[in-house]
Protein backbone atom coordinates (compact mmCIF):
# COMPACT_ATOMS: atom_id res chain seq x y z
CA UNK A 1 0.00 0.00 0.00
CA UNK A 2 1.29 3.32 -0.50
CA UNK A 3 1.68 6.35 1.34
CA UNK A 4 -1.35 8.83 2.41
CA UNK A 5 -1.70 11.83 -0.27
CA UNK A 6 -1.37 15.10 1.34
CA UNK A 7 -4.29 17.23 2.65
CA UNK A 8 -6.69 18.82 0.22
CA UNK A 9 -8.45 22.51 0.01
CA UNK A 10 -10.43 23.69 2.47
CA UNK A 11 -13.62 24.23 1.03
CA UNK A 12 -15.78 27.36 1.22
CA UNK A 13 -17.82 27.90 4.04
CA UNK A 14 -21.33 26.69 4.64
CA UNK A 15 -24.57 29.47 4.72
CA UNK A 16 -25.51 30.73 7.96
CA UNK A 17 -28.08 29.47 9.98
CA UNK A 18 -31.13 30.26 10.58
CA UNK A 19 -31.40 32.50 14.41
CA UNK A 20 -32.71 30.86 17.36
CA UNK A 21 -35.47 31.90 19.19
CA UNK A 22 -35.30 35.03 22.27
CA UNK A 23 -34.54 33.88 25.59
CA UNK A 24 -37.17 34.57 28.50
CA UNK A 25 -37.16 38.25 29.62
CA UNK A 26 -35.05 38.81 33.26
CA UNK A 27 -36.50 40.30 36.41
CA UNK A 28 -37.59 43.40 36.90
CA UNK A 29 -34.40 45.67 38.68
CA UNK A 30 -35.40 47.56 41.75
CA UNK A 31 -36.67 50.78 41.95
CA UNK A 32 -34.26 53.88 42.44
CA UNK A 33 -34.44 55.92 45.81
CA UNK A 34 -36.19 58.74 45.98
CA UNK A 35 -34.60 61.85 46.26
CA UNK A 36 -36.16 62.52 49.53
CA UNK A 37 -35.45 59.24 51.32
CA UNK A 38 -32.43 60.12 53.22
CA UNK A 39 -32.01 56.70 54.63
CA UNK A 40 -32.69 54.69 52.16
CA UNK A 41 -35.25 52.70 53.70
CA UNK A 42 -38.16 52.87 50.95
CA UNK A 43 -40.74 54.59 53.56
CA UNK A 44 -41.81 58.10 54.45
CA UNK A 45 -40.77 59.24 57.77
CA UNK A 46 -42.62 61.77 58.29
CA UNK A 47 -40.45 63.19 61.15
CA UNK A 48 -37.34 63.92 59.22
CA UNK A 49 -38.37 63.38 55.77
CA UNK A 50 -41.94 65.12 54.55
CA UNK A 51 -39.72 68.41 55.41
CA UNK A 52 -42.84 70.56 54.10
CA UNK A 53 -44.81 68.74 56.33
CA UNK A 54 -47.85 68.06 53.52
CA UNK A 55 -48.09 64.54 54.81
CA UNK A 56 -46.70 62.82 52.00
CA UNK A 57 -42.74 62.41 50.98
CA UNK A 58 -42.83 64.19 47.33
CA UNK A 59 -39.74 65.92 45.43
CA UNK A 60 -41.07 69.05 47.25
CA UNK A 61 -39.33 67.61 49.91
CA UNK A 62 -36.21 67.11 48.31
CA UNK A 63 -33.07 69.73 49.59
CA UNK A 64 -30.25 69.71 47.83
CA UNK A 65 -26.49 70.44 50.06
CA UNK A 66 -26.37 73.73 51.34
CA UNK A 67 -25.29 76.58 49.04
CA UNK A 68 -22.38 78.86 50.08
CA UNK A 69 -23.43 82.14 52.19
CA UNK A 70 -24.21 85.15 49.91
CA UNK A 71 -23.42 88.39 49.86
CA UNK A 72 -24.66 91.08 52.73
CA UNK A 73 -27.71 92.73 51.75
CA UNK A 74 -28.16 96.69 52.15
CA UNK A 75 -29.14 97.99 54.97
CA UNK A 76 -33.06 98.52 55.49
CA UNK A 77 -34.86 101.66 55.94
CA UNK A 78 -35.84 102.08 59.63
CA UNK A 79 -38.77 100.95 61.01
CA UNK A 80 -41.15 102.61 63.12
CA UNK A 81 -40.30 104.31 66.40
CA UNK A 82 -41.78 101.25 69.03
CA UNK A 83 -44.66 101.62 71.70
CA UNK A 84 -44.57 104.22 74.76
CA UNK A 85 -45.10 102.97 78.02
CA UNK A 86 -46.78 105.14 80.76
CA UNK A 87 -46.70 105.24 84.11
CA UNK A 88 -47.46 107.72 87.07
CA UNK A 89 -47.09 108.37 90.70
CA UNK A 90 -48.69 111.18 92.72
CA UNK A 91 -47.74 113.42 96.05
CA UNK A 92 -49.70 115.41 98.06
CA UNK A 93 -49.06 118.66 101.03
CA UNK A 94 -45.40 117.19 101.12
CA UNK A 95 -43.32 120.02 103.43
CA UNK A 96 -40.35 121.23 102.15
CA UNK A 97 -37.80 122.86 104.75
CA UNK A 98 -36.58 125.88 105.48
CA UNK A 99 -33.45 127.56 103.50
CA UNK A 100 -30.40 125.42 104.57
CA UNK A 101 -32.25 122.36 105.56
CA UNK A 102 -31.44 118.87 103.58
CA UNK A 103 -33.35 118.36 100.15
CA UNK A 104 -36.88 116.81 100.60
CA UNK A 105 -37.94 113.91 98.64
CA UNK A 106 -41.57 115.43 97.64
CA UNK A 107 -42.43 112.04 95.40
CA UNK A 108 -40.61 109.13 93.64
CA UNK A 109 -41.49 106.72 91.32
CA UNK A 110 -39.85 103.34 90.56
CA UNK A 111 -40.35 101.37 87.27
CA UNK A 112 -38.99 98.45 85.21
CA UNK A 113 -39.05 98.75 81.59
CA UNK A 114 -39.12 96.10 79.37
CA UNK A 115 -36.94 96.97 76.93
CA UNK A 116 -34.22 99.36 77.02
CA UNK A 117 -34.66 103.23 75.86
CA UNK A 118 -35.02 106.21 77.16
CA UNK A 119 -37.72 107.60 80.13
CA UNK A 120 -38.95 111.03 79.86
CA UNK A 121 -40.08 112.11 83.58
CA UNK A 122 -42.15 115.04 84.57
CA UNK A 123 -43.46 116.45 87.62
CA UNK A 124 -46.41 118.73 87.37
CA UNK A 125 -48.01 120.52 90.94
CA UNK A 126 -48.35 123.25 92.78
CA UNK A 127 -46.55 124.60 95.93
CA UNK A 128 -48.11 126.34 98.98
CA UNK A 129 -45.77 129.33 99.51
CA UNK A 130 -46.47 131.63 102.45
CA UNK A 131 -45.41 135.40 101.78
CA UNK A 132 -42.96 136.76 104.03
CA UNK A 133 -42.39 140.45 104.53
CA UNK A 134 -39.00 141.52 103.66
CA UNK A 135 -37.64 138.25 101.98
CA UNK A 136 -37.41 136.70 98.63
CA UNK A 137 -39.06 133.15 99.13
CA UNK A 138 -37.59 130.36 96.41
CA UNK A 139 -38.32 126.72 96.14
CA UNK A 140 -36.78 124.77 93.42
CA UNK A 141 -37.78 121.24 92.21
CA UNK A 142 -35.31 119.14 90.67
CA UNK A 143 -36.04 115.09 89.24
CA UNK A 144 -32.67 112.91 90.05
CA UNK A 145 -31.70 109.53 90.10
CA UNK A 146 -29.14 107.37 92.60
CA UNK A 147 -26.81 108.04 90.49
CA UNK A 148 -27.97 111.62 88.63
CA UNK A 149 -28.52 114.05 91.48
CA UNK A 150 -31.27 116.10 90.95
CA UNK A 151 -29.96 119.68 91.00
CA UNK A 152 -27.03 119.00 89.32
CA UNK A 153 -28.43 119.29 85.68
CA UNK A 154 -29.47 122.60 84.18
CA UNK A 155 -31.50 124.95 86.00
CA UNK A 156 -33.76 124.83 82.78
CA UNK A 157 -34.67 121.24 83.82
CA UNK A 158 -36.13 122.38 87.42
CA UNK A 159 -39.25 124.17 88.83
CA UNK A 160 -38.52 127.62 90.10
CA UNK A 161 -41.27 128.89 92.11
CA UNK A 162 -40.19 132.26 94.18
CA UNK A 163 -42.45 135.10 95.62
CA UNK A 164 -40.44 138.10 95.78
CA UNK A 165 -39.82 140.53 98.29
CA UNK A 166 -42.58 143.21 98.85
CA UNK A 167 -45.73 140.35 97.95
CA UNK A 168 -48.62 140.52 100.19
CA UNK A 169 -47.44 138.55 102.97
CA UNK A 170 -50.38 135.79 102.48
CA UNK A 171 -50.51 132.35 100.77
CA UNK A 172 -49.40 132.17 97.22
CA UNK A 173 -50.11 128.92 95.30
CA UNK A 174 -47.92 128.54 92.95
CA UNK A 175 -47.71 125.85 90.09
CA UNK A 176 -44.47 124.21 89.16
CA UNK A 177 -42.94 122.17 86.06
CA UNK A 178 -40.17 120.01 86.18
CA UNK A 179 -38.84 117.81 83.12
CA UNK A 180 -35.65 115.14 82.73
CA UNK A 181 -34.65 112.15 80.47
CA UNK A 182 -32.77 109.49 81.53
CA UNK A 183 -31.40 106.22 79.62
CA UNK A 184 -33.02 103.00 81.10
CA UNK A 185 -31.83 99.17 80.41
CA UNK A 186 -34.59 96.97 80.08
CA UNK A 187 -35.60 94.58 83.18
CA UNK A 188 -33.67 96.84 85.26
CA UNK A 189 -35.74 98.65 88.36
CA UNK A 190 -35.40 102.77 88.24
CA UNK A 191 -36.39 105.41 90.92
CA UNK A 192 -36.63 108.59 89.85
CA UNK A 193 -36.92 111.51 93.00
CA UNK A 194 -38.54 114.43 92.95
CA UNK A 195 -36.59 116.86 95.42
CA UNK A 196 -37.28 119.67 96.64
CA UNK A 197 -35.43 122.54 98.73
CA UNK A 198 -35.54 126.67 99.62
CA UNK A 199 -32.95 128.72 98.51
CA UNK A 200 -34.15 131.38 99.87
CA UNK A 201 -37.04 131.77 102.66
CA UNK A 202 -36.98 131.24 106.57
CA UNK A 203 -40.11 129.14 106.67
CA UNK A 204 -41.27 125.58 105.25
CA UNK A 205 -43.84 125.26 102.77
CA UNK A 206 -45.98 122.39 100.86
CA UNK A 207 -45.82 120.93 97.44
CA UNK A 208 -48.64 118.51 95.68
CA UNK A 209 -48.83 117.22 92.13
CA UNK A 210 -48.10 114.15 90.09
CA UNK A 211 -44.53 112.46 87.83
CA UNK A 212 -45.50 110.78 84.96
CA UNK A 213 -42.47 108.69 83.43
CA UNK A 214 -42.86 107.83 79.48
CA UNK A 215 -40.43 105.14 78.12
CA UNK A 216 -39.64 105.59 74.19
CA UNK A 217 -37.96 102.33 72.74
CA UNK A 218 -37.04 104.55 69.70
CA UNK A 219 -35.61 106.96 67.74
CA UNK A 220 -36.34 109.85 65.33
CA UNK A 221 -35.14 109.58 62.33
């Protein structure tokens, strides 16, 4: 027998198939999260979640990170000057001494605002000044503080009440006007005095009338 002949031509390739059929479909994925379902969980909580608080978790509840601060705004136009607050004590026949006796206290009043400002006090009243023959009679009124004495402002600030010398030596009622502003904190407890004194005149006389204190939260502009 002889020996094999060698290998012949590959012949040309066959037609292509026909395709087979489509598989099954796959599962379904999962749904996404919501963009308001900070922990992922699927539910609604309400409490840190339905941030509108509508009662259902919708993409009106959805925040994104927290922007960077912006620029200052202008300042607004001021607002309206805020509520007065009244109060008022009253003082009646209260002596005030002789010439070169110690001040008298004729009234006080004591308030707390609550907020700070400035008070406005004023002391309106009459004195009971007896004429004296051959003297100049003077009372002044003065409002102070502990720590604003009360004839130490300006003179402009007191009442000045004086019967002269040569008046009918009989009773002269007199009526006096005294005005001061002071700066109050709020919650903090204020007396304000009304004082009273002679500066001239030998004999003691009587004052009546009434302080009204007005606290102003505000200013003009």
């Amino acid at each position: 027998m002889g020996a094999p002949g060698s290998d012949g031509m590959d012949g040309q390739n066959g037609a292509p198939g026909t395709d087979g059929q489509d598989g099954a479909p796959g599962i379904d994925g999962q749904d996404g999260i919501s963009c308001w379902d900070l922990n992922a969980n699927r539910q609604c909580d309400s409490a840190t979640e339905d941030t509108d608080m509508s009662g259902v978790c919708d993409a009106a509840d959805c925040e994104g990170e927290q922007g960077p601060q912006g620029q200052q705004g202008q300042q607004g136009a001021q607002g309206p000057a805020g509520p007065t607050l009244f109060q008022q004590s009253t003082f009646l026949f209260v002596n005030v001494p002789a010439a070169g006796q110690p001040d008298a206290t004729v009234g006080s009043i004591t308030f707390t605002p609550p907020a700070s400002g400035t008070a406005v006090v004023r002391a309106r009243g009459y004195c009971n000044i007896d004429g004296i023959s051959g003297q100049n009679v003077e009372i002044n009124l003065g409002l102070g503080t502990a720590s604003a004495a009360p004839f130490l402002d300006q003179v402009t600030s007191w009442g000045v009440l004086r019967v002269p010398n040569g008046a009918p030596a009989v009773l002269h009622q007199l009526m006096f006007s005294a005005e001061r502003t002071f700066a109050v904190n709020g919650g903090t407890a204020t007396t304000v005095t009304l004082a009273g004194r002679h500066t001239t005149g030998t004999a003691a006389d009587d004052c009546s009338g009434s302080i009204v204190v007005e606290i102003f939260t505000g200013t003009l502009p």
